[in-house]
Protein backbone atom coordinates (compact mmCIF):
# COMPACT_ATOMS: atom_id res chain seq x y z
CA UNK A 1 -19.85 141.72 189.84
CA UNK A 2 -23.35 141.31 188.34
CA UNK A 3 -24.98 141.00 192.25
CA UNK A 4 -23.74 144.24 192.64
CA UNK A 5 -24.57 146.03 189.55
CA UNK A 6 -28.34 144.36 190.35
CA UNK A 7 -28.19 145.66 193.79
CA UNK A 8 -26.97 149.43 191.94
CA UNK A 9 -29.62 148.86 189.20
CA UNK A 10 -32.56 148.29 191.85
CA UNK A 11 -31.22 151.48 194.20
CA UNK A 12 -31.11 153.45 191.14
CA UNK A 13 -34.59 152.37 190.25
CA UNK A 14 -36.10 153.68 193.61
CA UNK A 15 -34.25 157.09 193.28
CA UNK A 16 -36.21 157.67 190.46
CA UNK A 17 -32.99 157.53 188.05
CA UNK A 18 -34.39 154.75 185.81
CA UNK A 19 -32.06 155.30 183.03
CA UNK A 20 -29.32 154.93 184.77
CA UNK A 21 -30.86 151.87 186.55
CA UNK A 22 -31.83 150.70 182.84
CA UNK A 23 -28.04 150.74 181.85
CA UNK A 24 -27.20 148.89 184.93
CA UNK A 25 -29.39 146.15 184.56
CA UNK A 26 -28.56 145.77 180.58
CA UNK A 27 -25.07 145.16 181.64
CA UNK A 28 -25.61 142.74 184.30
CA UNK A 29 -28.12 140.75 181.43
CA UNK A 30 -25.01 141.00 179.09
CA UNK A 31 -22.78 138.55 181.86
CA UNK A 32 -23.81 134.90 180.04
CA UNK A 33 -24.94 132.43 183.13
CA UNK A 34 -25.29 135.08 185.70
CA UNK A 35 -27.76 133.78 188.78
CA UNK A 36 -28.63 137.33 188.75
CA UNK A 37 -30.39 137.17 185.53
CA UNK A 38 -33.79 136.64 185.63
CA UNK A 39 -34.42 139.18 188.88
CA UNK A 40 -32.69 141.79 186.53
CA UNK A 41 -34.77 141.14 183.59
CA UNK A 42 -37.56 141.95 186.26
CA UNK A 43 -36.54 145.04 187.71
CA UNK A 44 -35.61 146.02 183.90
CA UNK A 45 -39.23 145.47 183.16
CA UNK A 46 -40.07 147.81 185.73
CA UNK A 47 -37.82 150.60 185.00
CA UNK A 48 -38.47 150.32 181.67
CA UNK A 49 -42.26 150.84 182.15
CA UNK A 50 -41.45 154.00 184.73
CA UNK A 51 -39.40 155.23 182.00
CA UNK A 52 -42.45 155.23 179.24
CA UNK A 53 -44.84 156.08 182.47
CA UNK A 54 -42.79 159.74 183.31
CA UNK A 55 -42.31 160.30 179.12
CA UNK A 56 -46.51 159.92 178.94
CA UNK A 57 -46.78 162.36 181.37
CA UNK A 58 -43.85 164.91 179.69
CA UNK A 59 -45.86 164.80 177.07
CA UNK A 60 -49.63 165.56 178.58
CA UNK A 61 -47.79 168.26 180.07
CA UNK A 62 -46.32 169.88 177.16
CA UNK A 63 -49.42 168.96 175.19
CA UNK A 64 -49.81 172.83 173.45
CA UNK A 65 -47.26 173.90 174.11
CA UNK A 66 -45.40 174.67 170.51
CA UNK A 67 -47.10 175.44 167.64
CA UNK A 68 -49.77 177.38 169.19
CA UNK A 69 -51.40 179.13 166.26
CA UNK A 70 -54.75 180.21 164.77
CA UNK A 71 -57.85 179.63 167.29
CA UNK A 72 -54.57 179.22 170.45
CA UNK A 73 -56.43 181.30 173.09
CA UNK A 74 -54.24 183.84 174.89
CA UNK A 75 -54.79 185.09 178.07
CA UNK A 76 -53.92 189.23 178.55
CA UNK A 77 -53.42 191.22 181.72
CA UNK A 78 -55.63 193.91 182.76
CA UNK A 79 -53.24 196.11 181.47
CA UNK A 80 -54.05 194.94 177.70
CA UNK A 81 -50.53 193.15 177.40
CA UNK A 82 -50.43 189.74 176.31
CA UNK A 83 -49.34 186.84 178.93
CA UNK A 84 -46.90 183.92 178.21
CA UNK A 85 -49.38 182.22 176.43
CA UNK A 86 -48.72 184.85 173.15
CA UNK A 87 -44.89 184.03 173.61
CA UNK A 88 -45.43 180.65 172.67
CA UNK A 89 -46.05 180.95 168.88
CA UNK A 90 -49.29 182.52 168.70
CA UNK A 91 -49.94 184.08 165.40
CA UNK A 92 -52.62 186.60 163.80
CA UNK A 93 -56.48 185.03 163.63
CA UNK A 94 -55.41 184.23 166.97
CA UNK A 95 -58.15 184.26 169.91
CA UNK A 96 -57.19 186.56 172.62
CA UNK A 97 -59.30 185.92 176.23
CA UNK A 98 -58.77 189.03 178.19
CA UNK A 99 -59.42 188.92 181.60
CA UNK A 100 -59.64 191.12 184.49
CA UNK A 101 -57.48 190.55 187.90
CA UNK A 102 -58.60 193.51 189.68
């Protein structure tokens, strides 16, 4: 029933699954004449706009990441050896920060 797919949409929604509480609430939109409708276009709305909110924030965190190259700087050990920063793509010309953690 669409009451109960709103109902599974909405618990969804607060467990932080908002895809699968996206899907939910596109099928109960899909019933023609459902009461349910215009609540489920709300809690869509929401989803939907936690959905672009958590794929903003993916991507400040993976913000250079990949592709680090020339002028990437790269933080070494005291022991001379480079740190995960080299492992992610950083080439020759490439700034290396040493520091000391002793």
């Amino acid at each position: 029933s669409t009451k109960a797919r709103l109902r599974r949409g909405k618990a969804l929604l607060e467990l932080g699954r908002e895809e699968e509480a996206q899907q939910e609430l596109q099928r109960v939109l899909e019933v023609d004449g459902a009461p349910e409708i215009p609540e489920a276009k709300r809690v869509l709305a929401c989803a939907q706009k936690k959905l672009r909110e958590h794929a903003a924030q993916d991507r400040e965190k993976l913000k250079g990441l990949f592709g680090a190259g020339p002028g990437t700087a790269v933080e070494t050990t005291d022991n001379g050896t480079a740190g995960a920063g080299a492992a992610a793509g950083a080439g020759p010309g490439t700034t290396v920060e040493t520091t000391d953690n002793g």
